[in-house]
N, C-alpha and C. Protein backbone atom coordinates (compact mmCIF):
# COMPACT_ATOMS: atom_id res chain seq x y z
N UNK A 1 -133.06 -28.36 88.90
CA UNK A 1 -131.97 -28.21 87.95
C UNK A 1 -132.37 -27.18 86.90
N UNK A 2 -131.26 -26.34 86.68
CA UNK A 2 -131.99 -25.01 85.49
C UNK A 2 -131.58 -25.67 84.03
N UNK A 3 -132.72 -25.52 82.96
CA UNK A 3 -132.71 -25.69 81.68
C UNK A 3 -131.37 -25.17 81.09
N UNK A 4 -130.97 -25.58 80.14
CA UNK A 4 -129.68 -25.08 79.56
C UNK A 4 -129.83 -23.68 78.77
N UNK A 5 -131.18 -23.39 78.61
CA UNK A 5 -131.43 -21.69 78.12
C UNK A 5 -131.62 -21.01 79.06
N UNK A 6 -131.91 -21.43 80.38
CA UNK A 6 -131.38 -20.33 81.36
C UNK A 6 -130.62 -20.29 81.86
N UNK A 7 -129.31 -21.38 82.07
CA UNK A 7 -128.64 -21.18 82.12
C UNK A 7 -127.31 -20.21 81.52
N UNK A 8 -128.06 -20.41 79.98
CA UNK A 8 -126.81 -19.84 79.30
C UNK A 8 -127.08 -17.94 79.72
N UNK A 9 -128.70 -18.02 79.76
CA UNK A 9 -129.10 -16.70 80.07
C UNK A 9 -128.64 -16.06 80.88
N UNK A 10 -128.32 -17.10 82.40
CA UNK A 10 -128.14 -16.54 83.62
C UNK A 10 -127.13 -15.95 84.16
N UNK A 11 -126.10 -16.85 82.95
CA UNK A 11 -124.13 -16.61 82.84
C UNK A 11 -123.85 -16.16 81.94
N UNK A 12 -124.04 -14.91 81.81
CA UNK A 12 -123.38 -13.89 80.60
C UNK A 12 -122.04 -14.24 80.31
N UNK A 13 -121.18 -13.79 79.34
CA UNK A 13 -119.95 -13.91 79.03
C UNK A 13 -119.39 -15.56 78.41
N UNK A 14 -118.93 -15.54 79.51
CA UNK A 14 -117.55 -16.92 79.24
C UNK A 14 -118.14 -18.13 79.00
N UNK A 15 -119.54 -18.08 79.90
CA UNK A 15 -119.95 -19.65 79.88
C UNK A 15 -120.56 -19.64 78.75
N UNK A 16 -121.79 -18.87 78.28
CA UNK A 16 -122.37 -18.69 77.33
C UNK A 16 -121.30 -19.12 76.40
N UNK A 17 -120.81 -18.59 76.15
CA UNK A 17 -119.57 -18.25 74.52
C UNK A 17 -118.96 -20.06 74.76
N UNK A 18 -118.85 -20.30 75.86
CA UNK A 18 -117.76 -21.71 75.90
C UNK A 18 -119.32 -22.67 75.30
N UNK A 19 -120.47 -22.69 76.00
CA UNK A 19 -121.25 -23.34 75.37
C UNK A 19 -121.66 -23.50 73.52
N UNK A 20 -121.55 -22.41 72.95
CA UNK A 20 -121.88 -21.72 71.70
C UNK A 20 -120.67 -22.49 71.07
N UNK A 21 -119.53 -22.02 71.40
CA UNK A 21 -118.39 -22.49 70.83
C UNK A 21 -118.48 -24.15 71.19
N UNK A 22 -118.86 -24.89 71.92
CA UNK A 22 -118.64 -26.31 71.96
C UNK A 22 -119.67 -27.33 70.64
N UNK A 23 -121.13 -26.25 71.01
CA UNK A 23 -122.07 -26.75 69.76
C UNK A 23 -121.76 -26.77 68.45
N UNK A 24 -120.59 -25.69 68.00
CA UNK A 24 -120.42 -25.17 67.19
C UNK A 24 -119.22 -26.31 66.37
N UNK A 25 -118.62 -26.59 67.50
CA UNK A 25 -117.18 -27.79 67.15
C UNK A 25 -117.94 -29.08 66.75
N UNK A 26 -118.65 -29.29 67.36
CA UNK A 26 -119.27 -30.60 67.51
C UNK A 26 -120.04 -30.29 66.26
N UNK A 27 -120.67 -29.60 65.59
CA UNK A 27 -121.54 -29.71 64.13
C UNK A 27 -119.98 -29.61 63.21
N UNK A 28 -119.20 -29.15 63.28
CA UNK A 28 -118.17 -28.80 62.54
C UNK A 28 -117.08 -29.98 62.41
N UNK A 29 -116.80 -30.78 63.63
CA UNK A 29 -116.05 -31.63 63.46
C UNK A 29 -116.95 -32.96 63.02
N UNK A 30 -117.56 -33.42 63.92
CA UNK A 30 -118.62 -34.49 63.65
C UNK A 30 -120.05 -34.81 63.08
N UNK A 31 -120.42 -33.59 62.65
CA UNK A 31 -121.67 -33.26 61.97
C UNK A 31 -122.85 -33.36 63.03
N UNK A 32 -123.10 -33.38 64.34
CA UNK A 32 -123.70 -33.61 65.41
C UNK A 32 -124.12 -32.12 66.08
N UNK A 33 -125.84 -32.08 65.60
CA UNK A 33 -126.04 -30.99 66.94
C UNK A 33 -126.79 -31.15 67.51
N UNK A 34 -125.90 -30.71 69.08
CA UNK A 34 -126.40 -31.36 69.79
C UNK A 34 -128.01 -30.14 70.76
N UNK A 35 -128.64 -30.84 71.02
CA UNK A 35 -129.96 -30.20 71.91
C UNK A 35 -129.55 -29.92 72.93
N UNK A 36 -130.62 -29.32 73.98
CA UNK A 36 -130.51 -29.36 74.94
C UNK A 36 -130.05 -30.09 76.36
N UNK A 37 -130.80 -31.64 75.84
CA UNK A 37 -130.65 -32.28 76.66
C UNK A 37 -129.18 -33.43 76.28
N UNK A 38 -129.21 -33.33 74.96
CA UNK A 38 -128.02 -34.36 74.85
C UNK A 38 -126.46 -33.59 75.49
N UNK A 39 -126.68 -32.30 75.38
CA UNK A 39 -125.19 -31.72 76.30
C UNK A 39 -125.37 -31.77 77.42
N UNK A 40 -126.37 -31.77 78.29
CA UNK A 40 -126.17 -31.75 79.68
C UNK A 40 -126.06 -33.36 79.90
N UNK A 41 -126.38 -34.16 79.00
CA UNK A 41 -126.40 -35.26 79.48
C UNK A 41 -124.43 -36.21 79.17
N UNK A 42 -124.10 -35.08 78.37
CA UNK A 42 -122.48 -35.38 78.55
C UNK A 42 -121.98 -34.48 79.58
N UNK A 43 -122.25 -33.57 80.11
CA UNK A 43 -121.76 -33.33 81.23
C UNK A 43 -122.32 -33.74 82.54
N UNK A 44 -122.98 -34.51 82.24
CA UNK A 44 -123.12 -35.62 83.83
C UNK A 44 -122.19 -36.93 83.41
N UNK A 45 -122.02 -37.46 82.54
CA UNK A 45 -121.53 -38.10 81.96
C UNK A 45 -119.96 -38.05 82.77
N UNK A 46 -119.39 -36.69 82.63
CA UNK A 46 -118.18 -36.28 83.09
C UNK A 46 -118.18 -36.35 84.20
N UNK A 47 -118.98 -35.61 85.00
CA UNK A 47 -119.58 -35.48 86.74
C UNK A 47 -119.61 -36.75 87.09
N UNK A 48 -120.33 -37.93 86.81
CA UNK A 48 -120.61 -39.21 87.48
C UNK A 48 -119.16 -40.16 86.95
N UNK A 49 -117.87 -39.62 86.10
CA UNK A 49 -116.85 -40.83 85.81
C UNK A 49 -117.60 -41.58 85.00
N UNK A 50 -118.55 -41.55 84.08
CA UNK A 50 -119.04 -42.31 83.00
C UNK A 50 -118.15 -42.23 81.81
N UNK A 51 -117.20 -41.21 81.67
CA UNK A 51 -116.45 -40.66 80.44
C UNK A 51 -115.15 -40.84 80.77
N UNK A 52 -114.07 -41.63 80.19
CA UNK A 52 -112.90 -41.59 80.58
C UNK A 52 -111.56 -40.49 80.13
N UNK A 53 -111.57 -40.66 81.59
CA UNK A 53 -110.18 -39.63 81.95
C UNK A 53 -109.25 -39.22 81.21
N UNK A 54 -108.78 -38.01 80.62
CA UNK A 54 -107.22 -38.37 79.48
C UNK A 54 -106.17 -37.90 80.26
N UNK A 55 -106.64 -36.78 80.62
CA UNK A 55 -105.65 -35.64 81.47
C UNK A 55 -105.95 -34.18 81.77
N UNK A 56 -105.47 -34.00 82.60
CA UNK A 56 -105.92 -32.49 83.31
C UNK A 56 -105.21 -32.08 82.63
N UNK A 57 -104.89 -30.54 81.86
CA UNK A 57 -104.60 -29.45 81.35
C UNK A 57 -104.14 -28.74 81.98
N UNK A 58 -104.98 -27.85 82.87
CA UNK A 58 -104.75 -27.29 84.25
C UNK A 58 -105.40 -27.53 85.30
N UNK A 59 -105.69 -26.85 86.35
CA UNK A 59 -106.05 -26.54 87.88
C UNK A 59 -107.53 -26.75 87.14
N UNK A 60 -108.40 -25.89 86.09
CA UNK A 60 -109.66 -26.14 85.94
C UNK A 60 -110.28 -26.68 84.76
N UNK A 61 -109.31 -27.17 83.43
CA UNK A 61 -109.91 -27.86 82.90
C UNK A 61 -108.80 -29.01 82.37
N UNK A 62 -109.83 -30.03 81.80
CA UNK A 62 -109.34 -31.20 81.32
C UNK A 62 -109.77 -31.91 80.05
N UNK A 63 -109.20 -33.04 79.64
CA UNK A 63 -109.81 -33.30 79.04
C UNK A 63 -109.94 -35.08 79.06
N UNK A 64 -111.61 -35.21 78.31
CA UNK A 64 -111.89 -36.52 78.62
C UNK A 64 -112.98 -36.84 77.19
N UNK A 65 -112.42 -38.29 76.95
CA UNK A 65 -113.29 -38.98 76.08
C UNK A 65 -114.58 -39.52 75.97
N UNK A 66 -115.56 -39.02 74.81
CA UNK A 66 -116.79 -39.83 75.59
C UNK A 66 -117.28 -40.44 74.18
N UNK A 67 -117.75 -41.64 74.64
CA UNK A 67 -118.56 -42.03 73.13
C UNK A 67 -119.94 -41.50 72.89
N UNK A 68 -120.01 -41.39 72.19
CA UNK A 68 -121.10 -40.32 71.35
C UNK A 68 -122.26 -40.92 70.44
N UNK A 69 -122.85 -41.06 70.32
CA UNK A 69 -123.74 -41.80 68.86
C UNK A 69 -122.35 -42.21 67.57
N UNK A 70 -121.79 -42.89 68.13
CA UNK A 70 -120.83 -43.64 67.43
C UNK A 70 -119.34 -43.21 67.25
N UNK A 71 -119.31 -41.92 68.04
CA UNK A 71 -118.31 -41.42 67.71
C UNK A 71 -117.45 -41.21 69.29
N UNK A 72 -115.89 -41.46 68.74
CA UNK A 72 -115.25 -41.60 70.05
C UNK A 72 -114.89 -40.10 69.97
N UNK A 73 -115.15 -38.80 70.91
CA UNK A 73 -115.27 -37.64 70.81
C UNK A 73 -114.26 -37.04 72.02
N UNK A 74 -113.18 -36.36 72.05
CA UNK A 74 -112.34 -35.88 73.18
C UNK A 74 -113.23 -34.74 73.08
N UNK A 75 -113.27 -34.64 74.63
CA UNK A 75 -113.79 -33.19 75.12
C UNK A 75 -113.08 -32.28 75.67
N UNK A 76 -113.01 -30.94 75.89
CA UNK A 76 -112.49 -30.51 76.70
C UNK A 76 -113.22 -29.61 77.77
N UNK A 77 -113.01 -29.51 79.11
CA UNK A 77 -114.12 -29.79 80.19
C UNK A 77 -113.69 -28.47 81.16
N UNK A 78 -114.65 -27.51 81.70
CA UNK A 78 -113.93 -26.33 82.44
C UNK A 78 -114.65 -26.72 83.99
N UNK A 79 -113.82 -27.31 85.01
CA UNK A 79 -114.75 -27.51 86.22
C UNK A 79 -114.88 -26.03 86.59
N UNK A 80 -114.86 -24.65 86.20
CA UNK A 80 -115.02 -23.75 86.63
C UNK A 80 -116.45 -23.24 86.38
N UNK A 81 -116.74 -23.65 85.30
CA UNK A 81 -117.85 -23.14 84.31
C UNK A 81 -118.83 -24.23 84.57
N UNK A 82 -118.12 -25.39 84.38
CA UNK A 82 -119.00 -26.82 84.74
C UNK A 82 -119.89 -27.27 83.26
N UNK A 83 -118.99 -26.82 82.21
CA UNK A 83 -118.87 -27.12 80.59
C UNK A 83 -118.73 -27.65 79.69
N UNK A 84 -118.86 -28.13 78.72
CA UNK A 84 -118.00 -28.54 77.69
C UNK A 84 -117.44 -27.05 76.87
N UNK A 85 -116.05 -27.32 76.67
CA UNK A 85 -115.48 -25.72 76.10
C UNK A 85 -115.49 -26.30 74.55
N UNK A 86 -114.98 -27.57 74.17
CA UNK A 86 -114.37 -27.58 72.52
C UNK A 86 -114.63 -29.14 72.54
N UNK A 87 -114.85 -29.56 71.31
CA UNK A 87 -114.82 -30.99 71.01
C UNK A 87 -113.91 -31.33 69.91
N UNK A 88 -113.15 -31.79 70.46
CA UNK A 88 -111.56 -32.38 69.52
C UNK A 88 -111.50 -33.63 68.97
N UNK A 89 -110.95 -34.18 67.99
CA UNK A 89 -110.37 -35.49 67.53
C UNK A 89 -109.81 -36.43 68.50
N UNK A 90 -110.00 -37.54 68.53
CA UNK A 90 -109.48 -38.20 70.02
C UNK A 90 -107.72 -38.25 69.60
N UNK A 91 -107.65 -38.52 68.73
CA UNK A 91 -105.88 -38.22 68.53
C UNK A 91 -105.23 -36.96 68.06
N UNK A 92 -106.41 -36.16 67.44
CA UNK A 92 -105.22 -35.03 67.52
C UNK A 92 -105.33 -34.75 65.95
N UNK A 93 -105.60 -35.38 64.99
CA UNK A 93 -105.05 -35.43 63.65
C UNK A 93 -106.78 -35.62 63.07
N UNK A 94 -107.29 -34.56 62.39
CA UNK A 94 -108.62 -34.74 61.90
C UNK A 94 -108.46 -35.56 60.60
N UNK A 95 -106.89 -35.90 59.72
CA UNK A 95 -107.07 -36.90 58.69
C UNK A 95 -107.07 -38.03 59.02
N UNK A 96 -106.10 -38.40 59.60
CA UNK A 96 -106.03 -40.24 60.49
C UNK A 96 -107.48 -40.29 60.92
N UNK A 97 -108.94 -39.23 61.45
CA UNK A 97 -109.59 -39.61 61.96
C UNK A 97 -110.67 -40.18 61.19
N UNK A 98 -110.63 -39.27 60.17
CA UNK A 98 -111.17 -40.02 58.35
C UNK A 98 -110.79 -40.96 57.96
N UNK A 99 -110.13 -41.47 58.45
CA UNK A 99 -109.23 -42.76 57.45
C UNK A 99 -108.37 -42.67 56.52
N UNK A 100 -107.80 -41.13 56.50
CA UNK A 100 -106.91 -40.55 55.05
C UNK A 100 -105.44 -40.35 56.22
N UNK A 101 -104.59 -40.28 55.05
CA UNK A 101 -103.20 -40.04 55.58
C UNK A 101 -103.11 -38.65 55.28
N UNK A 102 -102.14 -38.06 56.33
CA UNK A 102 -101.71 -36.50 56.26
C UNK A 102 -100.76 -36.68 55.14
N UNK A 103 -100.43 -35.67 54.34
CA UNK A 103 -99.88 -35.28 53.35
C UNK A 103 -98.50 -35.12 54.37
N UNK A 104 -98.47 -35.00 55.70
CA UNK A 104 -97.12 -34.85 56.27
C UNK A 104 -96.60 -35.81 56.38
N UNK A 105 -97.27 -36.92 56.54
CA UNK A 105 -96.71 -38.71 56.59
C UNK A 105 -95.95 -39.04 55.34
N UNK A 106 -95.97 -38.32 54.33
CA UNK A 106 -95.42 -38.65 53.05
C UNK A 106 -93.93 -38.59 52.98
């Protein structure tokens, strides 16, 4: 199995950047960064059906929930790349996910 720094090495472009950009969500949304081994170990996670299903997007990616060191974390998943691309709010709304109300609920 190749390390995730040669991997990123080995796939110039898209995968690289989808990896960069997923680490990047995940310190930004949840304060979590993640290593080496804790991302590959959510994308087996995905691979083995350990992470539940939300919905396909398209033909190559989807998205699926995984719990996290405490956190219920939507992913979004490229079977092309074989990735995590972005890490989202499981509902959608980063205030409800704080415990605060949107100023739009008002």
């Amino acid at each position: 199995m190749l390390s995730l720094k040669r991997l990123i090495r080995k796939s110039r472009g898209k995968r690289r950047n989808q990896i960069k950009h997923a680490r990047r969500r995940f310190k930004d949304r949840f304060d979590i960064s993640l290593n080496d081994n804790q991302y590959k170990q959510l994308i087996n996670r995905i691979k083995k059906g350990k992470a539940t299903f939300v919905r396909r997007q398209s033909n190559r990616v989807s998205l699926w929930d995984i719990d996290f060191e405490g956190h219920l974390i939507r992913v979004v998943y490229d079977k092309k790349t074989s990735v995590i691309v972005t890490a989202l709010y499981p509902d959608g709304n980063p205030l409800e996910t704080l415990g605060e109300r949107s100023s739009l609920d008002s």
